[in-house]
PDB file of N, CA and C in Angstrom:
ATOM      1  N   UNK A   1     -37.573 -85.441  16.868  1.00  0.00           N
ATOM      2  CA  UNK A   1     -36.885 -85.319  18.132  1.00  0.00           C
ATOM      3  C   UNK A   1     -36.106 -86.595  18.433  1.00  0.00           C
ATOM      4  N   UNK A   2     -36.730 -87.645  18.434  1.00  0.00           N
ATOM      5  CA  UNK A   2     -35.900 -89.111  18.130  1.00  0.00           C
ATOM      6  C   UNK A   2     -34.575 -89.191  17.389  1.00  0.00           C
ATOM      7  N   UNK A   3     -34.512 -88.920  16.161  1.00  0.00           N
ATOM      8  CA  UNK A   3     -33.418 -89.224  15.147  1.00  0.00           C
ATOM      9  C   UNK A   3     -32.167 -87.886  15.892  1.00  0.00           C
ATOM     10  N   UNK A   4     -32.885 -87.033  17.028  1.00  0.00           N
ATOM     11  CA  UNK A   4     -31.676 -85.959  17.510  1.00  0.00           C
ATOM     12  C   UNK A   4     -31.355 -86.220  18.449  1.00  0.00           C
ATOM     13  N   UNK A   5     -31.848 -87.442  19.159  1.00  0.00           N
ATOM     14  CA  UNK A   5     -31.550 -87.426  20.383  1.00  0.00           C
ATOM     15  C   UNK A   5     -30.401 -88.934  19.966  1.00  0.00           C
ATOM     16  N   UNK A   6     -30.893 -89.658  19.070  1.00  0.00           N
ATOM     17  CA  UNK A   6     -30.042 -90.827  18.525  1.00  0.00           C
ATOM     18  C   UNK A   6     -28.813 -90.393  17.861  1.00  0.00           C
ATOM     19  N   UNK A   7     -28.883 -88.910  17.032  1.00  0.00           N
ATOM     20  CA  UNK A   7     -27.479 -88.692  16.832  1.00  0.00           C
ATOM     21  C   UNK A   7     -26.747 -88.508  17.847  1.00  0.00           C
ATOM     22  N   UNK A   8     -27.546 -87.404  18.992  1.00  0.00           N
ATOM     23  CA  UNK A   8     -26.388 -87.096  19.837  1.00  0.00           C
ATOM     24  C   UNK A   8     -25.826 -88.509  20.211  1.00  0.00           C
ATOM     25  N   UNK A   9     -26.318 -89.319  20.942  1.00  0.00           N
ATOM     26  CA  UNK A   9     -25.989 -90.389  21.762  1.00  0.00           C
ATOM     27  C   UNK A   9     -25.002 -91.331  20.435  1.00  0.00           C
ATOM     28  N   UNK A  10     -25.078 -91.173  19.426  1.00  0.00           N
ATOM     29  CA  UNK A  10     -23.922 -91.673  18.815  1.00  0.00           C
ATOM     30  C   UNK A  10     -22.847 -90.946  18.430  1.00  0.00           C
ATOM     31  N   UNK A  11     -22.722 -89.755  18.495  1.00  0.00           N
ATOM     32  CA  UNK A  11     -22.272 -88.884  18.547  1.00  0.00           C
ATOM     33  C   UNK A  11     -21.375 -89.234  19.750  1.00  0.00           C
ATOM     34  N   UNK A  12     -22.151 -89.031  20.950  1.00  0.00           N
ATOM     35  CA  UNK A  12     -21.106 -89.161  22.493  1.00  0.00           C
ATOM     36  C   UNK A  12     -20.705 -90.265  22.625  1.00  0.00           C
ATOM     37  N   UNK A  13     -21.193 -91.559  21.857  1.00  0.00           N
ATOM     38  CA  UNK A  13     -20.568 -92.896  21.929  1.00  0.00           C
ATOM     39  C   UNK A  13     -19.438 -93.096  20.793  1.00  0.00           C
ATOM     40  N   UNK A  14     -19.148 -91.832  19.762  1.00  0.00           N
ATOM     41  CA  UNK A  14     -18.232 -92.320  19.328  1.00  0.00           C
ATOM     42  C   UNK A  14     -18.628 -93.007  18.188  1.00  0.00           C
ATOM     43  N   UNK A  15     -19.479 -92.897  17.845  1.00  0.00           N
ATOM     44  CA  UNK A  15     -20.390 -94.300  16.812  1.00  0.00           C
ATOM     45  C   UNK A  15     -19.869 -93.234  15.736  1.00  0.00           C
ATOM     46  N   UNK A  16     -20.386 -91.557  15.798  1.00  0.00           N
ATOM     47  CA  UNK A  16     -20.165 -90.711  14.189  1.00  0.00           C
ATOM     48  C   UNK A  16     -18.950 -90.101  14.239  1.00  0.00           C
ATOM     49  N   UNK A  17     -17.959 -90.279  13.407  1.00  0.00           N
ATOM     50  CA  UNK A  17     -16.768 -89.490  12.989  1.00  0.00           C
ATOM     51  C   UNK A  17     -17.374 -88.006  13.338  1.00  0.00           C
ATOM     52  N   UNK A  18     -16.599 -87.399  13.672  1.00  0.00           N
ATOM     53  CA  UNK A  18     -16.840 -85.814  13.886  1.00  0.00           C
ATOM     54  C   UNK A  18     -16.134 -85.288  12.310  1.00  0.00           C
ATOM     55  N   UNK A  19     -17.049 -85.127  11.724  1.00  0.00           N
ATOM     56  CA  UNK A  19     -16.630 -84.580  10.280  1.00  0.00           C
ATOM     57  C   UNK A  19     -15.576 -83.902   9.671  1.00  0.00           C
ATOM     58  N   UNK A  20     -15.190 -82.417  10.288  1.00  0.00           N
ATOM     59  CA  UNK A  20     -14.250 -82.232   9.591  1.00  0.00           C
ATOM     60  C   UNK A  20     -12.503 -82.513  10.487  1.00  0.00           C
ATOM     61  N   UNK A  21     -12.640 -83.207  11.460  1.00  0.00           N
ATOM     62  CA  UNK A  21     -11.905 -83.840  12.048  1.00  0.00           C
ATOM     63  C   UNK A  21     -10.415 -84.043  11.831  1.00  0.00           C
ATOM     64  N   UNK A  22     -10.446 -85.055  10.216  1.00  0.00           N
ATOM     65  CA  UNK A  22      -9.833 -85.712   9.852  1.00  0.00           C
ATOM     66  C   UNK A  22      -8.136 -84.969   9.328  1.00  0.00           C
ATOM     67  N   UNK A  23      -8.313 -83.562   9.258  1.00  0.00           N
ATOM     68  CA  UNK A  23      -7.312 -82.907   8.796  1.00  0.00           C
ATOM     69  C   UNK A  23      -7.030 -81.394   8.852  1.00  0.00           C
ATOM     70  N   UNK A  24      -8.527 -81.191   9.941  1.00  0.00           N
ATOM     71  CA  UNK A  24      -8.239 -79.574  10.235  1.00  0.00           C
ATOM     72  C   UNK A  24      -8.041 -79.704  11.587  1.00  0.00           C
ATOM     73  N   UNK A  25      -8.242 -77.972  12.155  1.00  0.00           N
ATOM     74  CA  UNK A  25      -7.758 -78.007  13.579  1.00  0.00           C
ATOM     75  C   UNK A  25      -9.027 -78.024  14.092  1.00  0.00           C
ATOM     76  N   UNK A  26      -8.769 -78.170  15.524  1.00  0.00           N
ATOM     77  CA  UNK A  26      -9.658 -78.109  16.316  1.00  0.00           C
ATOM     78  C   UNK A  26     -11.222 -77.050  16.125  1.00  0.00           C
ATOM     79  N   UNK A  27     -10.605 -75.882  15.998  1.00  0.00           N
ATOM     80  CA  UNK A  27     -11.181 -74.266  16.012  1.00  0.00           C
ATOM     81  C   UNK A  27     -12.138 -74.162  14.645  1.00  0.00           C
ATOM     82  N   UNK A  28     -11.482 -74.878  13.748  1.00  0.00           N
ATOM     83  CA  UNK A  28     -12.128 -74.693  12.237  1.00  0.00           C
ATOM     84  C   UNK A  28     -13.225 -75.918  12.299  1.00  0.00           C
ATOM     85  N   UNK A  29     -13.085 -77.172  13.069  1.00  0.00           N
ATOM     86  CA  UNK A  29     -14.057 -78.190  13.007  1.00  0.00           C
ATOM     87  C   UNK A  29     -15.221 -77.731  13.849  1.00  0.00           C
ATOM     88  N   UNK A  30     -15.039 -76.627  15.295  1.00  0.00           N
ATOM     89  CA  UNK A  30     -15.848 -76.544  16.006  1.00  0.00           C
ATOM     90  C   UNK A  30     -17.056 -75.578  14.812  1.00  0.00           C
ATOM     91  N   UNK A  31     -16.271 -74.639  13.782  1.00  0.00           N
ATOM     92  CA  UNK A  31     -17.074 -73.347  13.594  1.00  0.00           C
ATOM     93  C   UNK A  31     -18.072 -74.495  12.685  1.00  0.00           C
ATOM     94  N   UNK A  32     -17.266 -74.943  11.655  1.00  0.00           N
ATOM     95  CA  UNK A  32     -17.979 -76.433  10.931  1.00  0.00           C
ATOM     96  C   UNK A  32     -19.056 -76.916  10.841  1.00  0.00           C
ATOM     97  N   UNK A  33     -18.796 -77.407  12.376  1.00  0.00           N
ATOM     98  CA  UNK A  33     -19.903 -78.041  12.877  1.00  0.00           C
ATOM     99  C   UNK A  33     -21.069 -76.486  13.496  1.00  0.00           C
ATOM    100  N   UNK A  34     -20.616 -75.612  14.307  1.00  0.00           N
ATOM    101  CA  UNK A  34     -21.803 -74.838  14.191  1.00  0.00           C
ATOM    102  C   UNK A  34     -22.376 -74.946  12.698  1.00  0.00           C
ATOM    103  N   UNK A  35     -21.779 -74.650  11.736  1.00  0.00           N
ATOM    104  CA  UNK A  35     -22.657 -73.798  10.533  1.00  0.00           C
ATOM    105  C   UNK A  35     -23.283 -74.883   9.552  1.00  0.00           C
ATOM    106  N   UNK A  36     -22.449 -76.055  10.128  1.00  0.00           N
ATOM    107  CA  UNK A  36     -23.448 -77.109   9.581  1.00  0.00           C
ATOM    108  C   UNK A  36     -24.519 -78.266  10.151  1.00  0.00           C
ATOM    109  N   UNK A  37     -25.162 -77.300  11.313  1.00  0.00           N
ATOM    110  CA  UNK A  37     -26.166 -77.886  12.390  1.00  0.00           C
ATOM    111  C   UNK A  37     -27.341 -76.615  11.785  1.00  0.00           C
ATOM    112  N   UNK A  38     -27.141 -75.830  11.388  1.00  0.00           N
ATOM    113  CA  UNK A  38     -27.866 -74.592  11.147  1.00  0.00           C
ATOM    114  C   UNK A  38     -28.071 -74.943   9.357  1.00  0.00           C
ATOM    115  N   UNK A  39     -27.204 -75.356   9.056  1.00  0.00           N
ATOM    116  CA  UNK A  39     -26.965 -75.039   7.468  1.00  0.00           C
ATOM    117  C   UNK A  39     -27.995 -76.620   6.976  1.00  0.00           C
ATOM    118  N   UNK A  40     -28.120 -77.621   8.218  1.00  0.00           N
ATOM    119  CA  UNK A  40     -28.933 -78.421   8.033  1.00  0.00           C
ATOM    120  C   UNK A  40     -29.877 -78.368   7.961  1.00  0.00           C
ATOM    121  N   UNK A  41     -30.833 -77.438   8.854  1.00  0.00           N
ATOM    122  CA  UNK A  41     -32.253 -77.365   9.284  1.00  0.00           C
ATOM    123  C   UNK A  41     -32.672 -76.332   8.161  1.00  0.00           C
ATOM    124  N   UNK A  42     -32.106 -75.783   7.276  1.00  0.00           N
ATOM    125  CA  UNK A  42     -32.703 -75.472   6.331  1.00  0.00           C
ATOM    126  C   UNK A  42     -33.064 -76.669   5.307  1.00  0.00           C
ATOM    127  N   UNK A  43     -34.697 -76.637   4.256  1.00  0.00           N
ATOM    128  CA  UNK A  43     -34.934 -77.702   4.236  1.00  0.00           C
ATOM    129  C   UNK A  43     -35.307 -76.785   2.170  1.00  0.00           C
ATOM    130  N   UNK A  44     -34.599 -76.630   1.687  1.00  0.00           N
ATOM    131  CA  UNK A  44     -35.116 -76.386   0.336  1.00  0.00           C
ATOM    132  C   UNK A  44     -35.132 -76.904  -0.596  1.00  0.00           C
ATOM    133  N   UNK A  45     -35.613 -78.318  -0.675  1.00  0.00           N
ATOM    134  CA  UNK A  45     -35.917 -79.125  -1.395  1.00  0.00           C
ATOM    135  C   UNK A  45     -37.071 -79.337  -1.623  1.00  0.00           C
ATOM    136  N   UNK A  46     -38.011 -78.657  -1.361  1.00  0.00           N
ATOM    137  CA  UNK A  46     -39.509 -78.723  -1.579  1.00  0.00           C
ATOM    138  C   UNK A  46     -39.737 -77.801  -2.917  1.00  0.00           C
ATOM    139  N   UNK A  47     -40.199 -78.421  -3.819  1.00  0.00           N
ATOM    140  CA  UNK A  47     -40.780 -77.795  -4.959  1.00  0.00           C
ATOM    141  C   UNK A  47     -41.453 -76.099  -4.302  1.00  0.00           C
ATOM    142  N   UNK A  48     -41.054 -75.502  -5.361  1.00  0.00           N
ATOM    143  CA  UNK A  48     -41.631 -74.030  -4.638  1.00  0.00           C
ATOM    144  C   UNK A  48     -40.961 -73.371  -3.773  1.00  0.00           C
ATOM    145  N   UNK A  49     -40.454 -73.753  -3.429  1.00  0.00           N
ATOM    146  CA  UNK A  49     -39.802 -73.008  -2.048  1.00  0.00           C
ATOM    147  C   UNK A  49     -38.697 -71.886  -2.127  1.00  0.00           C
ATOM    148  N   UNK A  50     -39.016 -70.671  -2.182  1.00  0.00           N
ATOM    149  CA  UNK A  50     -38.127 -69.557  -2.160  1.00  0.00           C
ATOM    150  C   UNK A  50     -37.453 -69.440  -0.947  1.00  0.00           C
ATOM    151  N   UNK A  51     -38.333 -69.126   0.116  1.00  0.00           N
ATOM    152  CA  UNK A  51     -37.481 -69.025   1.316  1.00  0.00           C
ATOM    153  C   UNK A  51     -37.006 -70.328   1.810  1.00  0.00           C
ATOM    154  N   UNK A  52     -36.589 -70.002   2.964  1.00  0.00           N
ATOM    155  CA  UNK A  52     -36.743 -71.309   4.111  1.00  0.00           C
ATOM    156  C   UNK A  52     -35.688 -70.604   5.309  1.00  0.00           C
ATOM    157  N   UNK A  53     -36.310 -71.335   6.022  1.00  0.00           N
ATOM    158  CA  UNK A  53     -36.147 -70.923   8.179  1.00  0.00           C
ATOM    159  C   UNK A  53     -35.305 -72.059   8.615  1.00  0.00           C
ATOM    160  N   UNK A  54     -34.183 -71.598   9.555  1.00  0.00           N
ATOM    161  CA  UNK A  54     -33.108 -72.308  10.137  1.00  0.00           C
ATOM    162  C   UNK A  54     -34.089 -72.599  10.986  1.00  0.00           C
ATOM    163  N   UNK A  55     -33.513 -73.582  12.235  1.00  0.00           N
ATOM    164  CA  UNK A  55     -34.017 -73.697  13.561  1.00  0.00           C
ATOM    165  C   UNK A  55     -33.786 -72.370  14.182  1.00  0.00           C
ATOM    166  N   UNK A  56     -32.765 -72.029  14.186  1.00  0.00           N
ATOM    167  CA  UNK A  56     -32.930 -70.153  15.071  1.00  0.00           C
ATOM    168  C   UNK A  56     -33.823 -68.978  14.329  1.00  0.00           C
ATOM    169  N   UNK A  57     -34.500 -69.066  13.593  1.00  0.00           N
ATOM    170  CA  UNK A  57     -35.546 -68.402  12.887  1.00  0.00           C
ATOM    171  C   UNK A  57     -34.789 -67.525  11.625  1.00  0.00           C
ATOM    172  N   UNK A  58     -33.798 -67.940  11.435  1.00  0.00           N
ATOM    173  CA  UNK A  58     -33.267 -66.971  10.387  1.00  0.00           C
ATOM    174  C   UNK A  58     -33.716 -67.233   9.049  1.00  0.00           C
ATOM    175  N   UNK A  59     -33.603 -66.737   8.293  1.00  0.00           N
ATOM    176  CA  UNK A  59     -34.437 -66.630   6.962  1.00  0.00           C
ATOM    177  C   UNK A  59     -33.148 -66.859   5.774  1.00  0.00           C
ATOM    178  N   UNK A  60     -33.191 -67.014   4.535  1.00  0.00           N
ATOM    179  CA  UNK A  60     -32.341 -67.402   3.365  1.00  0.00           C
ATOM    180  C   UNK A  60     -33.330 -68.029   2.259  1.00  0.00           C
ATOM    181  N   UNK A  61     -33.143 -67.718   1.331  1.00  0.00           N
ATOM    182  CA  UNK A  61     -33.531 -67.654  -0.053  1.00  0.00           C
ATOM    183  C   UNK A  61     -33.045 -69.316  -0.502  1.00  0.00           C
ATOM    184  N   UNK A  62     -33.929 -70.015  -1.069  1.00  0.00           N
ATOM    185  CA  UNK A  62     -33.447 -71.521  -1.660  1.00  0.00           C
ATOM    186  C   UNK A  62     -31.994 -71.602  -1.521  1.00  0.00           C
ATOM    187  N   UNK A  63     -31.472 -70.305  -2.712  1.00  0.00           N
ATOM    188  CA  UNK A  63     -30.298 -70.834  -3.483  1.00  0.00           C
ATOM    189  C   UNK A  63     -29.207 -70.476  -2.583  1.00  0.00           C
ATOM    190  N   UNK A  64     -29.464 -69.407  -1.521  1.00  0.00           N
ATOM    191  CA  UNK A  64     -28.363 -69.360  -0.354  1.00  0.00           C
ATOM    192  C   UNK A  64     -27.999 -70.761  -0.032  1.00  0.00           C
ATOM    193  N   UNK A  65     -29.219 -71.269   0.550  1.00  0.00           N
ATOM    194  CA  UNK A  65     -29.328 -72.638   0.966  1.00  0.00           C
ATOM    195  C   UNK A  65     -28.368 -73.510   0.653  1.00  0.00           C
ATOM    196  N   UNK A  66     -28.950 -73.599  -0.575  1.00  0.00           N
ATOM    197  CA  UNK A  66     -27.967 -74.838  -1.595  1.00  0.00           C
ATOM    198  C   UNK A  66     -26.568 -74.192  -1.889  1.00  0.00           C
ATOM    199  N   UNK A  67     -26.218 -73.257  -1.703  1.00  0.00           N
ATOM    200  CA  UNK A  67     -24.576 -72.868  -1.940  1.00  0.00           C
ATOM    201  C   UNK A  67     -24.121 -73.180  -0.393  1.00  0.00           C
ATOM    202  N   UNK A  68     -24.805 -72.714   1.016  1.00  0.00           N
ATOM    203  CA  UNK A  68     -24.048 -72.976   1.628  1.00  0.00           C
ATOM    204  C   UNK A  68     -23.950 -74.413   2.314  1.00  0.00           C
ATOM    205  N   UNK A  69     -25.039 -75.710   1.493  1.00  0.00           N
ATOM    206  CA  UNK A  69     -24.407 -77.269   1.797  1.00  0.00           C
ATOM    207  C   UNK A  69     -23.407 -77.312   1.013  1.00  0.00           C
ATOM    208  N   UNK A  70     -23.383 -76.706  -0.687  1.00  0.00           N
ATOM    209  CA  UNK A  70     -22.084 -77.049  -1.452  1.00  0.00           C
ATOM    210  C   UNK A  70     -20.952 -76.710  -0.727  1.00  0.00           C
ATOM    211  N   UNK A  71     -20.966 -75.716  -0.249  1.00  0.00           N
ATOM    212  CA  UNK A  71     -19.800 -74.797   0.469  1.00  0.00           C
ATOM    213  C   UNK A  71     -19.096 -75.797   1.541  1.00  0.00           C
ATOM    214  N   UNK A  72     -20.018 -76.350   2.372  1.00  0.00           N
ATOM    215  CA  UNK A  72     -19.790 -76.875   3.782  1.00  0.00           C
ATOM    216  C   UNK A  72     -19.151 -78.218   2.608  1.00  0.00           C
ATOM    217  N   UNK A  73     -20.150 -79.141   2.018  1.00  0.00           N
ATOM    218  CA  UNK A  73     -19.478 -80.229   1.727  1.00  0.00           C
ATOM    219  C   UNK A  73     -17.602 -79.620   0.759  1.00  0.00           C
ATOM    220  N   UNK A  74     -17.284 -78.728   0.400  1.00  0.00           N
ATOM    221  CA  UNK A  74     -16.129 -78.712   0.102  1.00  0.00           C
ATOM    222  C   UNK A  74     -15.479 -78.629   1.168  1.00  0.00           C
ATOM    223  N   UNK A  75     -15.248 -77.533   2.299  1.00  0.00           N
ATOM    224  CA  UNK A  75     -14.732 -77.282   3.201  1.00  0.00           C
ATOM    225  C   UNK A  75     -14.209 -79.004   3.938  1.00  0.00           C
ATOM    226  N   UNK A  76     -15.369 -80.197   3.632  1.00  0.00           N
ATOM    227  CA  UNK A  76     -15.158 -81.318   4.460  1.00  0.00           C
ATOM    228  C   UNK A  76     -14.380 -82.240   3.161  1.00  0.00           C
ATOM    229  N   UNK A  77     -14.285 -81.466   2.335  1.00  0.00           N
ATOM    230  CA  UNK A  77     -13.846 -82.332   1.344  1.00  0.00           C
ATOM    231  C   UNK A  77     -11.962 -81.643   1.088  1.00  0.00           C
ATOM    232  N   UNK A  78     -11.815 -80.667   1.572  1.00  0.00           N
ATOM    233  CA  UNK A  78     -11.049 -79.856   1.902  1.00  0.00           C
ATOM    234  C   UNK A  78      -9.990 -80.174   3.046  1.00  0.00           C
ATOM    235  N   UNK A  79     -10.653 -80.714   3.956  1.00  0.00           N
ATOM    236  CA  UNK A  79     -10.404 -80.777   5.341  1.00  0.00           C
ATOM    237  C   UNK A  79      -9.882 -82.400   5.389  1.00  0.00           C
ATOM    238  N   UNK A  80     -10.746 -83.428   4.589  1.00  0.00           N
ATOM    239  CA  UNK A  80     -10.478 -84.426   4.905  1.00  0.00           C
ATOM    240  C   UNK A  80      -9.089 -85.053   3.577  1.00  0.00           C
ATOM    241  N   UNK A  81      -8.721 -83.542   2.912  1.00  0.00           N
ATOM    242  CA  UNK A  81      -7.387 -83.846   2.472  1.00  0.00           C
ATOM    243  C   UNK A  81      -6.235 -82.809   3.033  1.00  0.00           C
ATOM    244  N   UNK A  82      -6.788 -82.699   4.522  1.00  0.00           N
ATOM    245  CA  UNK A  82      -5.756 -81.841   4.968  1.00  0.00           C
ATOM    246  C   UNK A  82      -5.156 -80.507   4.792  1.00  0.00           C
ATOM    247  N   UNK A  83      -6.423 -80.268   3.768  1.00  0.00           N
ATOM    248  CA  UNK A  83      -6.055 -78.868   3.241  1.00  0.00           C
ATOM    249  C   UNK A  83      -6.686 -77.140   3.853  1.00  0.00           C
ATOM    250  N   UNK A  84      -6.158 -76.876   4.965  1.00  0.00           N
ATOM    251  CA  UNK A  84      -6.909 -76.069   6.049  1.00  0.00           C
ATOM    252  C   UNK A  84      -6.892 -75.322   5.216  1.00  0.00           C
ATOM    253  N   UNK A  85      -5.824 -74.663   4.034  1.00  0.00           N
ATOM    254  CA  UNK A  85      -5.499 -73.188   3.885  1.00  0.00           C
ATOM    255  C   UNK A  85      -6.681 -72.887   3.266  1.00  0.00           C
ATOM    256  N   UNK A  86      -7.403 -74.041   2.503  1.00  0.00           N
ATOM    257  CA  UNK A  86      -8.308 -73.580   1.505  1.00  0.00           C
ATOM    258  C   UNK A  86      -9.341 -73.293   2.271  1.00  0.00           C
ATOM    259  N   UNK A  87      -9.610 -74.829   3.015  1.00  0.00           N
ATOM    260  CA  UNK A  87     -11.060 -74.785   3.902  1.00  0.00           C
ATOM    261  C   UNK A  87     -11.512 -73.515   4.776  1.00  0.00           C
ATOM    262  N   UNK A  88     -10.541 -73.260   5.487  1.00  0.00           N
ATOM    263  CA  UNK A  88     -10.688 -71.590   6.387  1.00  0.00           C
ATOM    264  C   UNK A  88     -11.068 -70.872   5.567  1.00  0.00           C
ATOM    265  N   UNK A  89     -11.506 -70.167   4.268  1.00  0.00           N
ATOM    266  CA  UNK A  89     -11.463 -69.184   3.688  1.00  0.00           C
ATOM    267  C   UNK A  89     -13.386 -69.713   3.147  1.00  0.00           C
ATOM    268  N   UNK A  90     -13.607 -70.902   2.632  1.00  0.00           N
ATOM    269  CA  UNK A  90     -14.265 -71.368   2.348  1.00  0.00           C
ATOM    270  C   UNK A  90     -15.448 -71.024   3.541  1.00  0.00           C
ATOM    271  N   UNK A  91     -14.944 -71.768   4.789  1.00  0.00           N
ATOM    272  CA  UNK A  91     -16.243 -71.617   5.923  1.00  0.00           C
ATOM    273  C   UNK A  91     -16.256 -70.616   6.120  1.00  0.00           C
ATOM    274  N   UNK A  92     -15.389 -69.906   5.971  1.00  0.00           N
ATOM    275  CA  UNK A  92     -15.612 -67.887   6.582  1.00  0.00           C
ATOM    276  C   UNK A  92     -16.714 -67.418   5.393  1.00  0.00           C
ATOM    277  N   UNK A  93     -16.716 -67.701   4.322  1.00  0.00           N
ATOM    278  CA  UNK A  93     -17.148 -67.303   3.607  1.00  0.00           C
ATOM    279  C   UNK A  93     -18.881 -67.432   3.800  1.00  0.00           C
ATOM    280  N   UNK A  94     -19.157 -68.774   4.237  1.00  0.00           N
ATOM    281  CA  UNK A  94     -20.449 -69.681   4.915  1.00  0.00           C
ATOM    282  C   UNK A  94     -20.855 -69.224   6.228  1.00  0.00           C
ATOM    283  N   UNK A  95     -19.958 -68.861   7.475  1.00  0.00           N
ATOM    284  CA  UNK A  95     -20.245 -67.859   8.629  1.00  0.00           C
ATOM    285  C   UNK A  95     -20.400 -66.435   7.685  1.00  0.00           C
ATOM    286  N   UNK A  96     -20.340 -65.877   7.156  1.00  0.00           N
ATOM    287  CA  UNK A  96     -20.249 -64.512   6.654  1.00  0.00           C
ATOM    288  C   UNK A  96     -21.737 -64.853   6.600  1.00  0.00           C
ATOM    289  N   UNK A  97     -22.199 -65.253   5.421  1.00  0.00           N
ATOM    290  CA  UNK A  97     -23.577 -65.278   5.322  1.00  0.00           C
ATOM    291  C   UNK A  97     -24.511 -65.369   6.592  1.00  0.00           C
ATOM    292  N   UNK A  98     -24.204 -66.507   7.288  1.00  0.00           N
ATOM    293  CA  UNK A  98     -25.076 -66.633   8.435  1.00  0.00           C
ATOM    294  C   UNK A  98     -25.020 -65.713   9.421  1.00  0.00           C
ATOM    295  N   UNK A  99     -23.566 -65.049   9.694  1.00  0.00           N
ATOM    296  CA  UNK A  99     -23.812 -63.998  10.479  1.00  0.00           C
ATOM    297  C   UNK A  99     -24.637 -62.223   9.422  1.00  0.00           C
ATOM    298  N   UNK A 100     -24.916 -62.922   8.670  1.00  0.00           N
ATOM    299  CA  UNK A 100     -25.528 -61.473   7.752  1.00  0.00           C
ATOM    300  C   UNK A 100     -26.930 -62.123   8.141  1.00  0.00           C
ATOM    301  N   UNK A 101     -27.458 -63.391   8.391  1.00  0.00           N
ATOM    302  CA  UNK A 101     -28.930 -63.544   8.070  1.00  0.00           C
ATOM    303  C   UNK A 101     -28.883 -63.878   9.796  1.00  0.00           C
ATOM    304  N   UNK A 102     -28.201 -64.191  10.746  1.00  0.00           N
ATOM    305  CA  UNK A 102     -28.980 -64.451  11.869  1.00  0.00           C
ATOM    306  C   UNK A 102     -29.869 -63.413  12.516  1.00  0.00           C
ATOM    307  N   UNK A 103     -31.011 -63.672  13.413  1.00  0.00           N
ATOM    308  CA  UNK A 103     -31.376 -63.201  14.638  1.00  0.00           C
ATOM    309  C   UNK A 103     -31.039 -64.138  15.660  1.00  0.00           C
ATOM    310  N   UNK A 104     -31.638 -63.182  16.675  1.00  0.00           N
ATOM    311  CA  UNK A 104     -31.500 -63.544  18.089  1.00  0.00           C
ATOM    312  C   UNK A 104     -32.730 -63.837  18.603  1.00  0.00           C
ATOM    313  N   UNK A 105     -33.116 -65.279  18.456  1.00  0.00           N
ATOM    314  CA  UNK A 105     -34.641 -65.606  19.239  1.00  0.00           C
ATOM    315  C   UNK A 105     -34.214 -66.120  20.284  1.00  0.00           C
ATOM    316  N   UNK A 106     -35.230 -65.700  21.133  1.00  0.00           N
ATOM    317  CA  UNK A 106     -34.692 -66.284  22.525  1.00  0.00           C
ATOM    318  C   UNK A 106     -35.308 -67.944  22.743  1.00  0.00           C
ATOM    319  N   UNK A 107     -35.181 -68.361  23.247  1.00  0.00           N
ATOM    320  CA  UNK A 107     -34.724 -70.185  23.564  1.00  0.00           C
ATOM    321  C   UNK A 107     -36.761 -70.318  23.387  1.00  0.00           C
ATOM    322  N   UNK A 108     -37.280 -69.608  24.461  1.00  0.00           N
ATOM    323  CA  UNK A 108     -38.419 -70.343  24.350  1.00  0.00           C
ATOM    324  C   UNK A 108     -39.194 -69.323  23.086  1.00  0.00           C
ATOM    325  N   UNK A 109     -38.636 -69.184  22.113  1.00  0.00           N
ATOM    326  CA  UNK A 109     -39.103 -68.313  20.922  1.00  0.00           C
ATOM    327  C   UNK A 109     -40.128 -66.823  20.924  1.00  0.00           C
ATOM    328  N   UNK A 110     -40.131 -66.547  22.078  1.00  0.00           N
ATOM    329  CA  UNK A 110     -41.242 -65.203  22.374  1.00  0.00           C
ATOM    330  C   UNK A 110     -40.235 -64.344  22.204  1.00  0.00           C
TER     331      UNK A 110
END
């Protein structure tokens, strides 16, 4: 809870570059950043691990996982050479999935 409350606050101070920033639009950095706040809290780096759980309870298989950080890090690698045409097609591709695996838990999880 510490290290989230220290990003935000560097975050609102300006301290962290807003990632894909540097060469896309506005609209494509906001979706971005959704799918890579979600695409974080998956954690499949643990030996064994088939599944794994977003913070919103959604479910994905390791290797989803690991395609959609590769995915996100191109899109920023994409973005930070100015190249929207590619990146848009790329993150749609990364929302596609997540909107195939989300639910809807409600805030206090019941």
């Amino acid at each position: 809870m510490r290290q989230v409350v220290l990003s935000i606050g560097a975050l609102a101070l300006g301290l962290v570059p807003c990632h894909a920033r540097a060469g896309c639009s506005r609209e494509l950095t906001a979706s971005f950043i959704g799918a890579e706040r979600l695409v974080d809290s998956l954690r499949p780096e643990k030996a064994g691990v088939a599944r794994v759980f977003a913070y919103d309870g959604s479910e994905y298989t390791a290797a989803e996982a690991l395609w959609m950080k590769g995915k996100l890090r191109t899109v920023l690698s994409e973005c930070n050479h100015s190249d929207e045409a590619h990146a848009q097609p790329d993150l749609n591709q990364v929302l596609s999935l997540v909107r195939a695996h989300h639910r809807n838990v409600p805030p206090n999880g019941r």
